[in-house]
Protein backbone atom coordinates (compact mmCIF):
# COMPACT_ATOMS: atom_id res chain seq x y z
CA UNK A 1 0.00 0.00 0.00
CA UNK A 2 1.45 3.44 -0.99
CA UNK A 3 1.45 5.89 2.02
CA UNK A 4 -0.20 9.38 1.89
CA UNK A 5 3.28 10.88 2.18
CA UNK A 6 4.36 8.82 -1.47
CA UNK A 7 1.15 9.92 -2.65
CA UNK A 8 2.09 13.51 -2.41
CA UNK A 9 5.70 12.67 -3.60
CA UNK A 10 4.38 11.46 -6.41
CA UNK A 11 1.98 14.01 -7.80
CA UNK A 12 4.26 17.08 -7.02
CA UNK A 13 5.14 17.46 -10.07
CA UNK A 14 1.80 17.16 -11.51
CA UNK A 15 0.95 19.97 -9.64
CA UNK A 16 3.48 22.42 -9.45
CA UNK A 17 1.54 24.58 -12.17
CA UNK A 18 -1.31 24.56 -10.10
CA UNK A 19 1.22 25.34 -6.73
CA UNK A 20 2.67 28.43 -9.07
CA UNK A 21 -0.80 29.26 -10.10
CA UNK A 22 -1.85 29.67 -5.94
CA UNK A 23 1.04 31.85 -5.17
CA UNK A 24 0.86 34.54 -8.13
CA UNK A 25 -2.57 35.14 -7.29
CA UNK A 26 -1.29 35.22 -3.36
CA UNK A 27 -1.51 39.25 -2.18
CA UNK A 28 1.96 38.86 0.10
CA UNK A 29 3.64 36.51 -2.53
CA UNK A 30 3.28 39.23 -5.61
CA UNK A 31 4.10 42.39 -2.96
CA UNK A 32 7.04 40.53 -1.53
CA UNK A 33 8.68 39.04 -4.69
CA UNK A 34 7.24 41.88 -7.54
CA UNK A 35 4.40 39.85 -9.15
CA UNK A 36 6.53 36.95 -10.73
CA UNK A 37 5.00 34.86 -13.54
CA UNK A 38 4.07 31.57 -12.96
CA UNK A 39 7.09 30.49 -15.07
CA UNK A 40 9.46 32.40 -13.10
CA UNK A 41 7.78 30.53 -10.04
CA UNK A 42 8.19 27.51 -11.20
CA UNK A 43 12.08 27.61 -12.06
CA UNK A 44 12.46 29.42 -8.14
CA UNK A 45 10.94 26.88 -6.31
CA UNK A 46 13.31 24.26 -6.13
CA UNK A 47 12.27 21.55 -3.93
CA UNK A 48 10.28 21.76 -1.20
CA UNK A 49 10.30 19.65 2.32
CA UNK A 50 6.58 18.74 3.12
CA UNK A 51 4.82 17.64 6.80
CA UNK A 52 1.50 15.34 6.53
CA UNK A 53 -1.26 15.53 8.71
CA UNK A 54 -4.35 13.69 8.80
CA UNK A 55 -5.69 14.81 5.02
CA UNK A 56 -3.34 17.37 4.00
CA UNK A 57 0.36 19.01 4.90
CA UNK A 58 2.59 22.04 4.32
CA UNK A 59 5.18 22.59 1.82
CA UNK A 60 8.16 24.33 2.75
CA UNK A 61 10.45 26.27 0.36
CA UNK A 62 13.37 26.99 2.61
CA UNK A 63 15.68 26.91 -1.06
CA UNK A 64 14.27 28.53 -3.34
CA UNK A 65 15.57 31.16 -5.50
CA UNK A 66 13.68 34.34 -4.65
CA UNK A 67 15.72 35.91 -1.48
CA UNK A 68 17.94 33.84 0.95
CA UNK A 69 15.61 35.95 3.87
CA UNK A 70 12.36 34.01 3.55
CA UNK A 71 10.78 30.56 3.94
CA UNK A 72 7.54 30.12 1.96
CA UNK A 73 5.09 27.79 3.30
CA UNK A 74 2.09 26.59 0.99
CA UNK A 75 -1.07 24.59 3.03
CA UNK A 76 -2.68 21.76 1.26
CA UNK A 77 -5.19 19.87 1.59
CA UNK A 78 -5.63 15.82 0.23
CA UNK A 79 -3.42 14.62 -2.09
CA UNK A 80 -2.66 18.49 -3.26
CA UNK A 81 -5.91 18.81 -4.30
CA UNK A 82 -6.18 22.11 -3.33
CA UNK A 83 -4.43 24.92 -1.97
CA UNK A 84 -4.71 27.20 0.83
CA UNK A 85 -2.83 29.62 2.71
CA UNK A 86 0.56 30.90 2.16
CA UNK A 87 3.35 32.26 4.68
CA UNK A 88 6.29 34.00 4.21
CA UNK A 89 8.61 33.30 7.47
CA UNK A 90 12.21 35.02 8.14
């Protein structure tokens, strides 16, 4: 059986449009970083680290490529099925 955490392994990268999508329509993401394109997003990323709950998690973008001041932390909820709020730590 393939745990929730695989699960979300597995379909990152099926969703990382949808991931850039939810942050350039994020107020503090486009004031903070100057309204990047989802393009731009997507190359500045990087990897994240994620933490599971129940039916969801976070990812955390401690390396990406935007400032070496901030972590970015995306909510989701199932198997990144949706998206939800965003945090900009440091």
């Amino acid at each position: 059986m393939v745990s929730f955490e695989e699960k979300v392994l597995q379909a990152y990268p099926k969703k990382i449009n949808e991931i850039a999508e939810h942050l350039s329509q994020d107020e503090k993401f486009r004031n903070i970083y100057k309204n990047p394109s989802k393009e731009e997003i997507i190359a500045k990323l990087n990897e994240p680290s994620f933490n599971t709950f129940d039916d969801g998690g976070v990812l955390t973008y401690c390396n990406h490529e935007f400032d070496d001041v901030h972590v970015i932390d995306l909510e989701f909820e199932g198997v990144l099925e949706s998206f939800s709020e965003v945090s900009i730590d440091g």
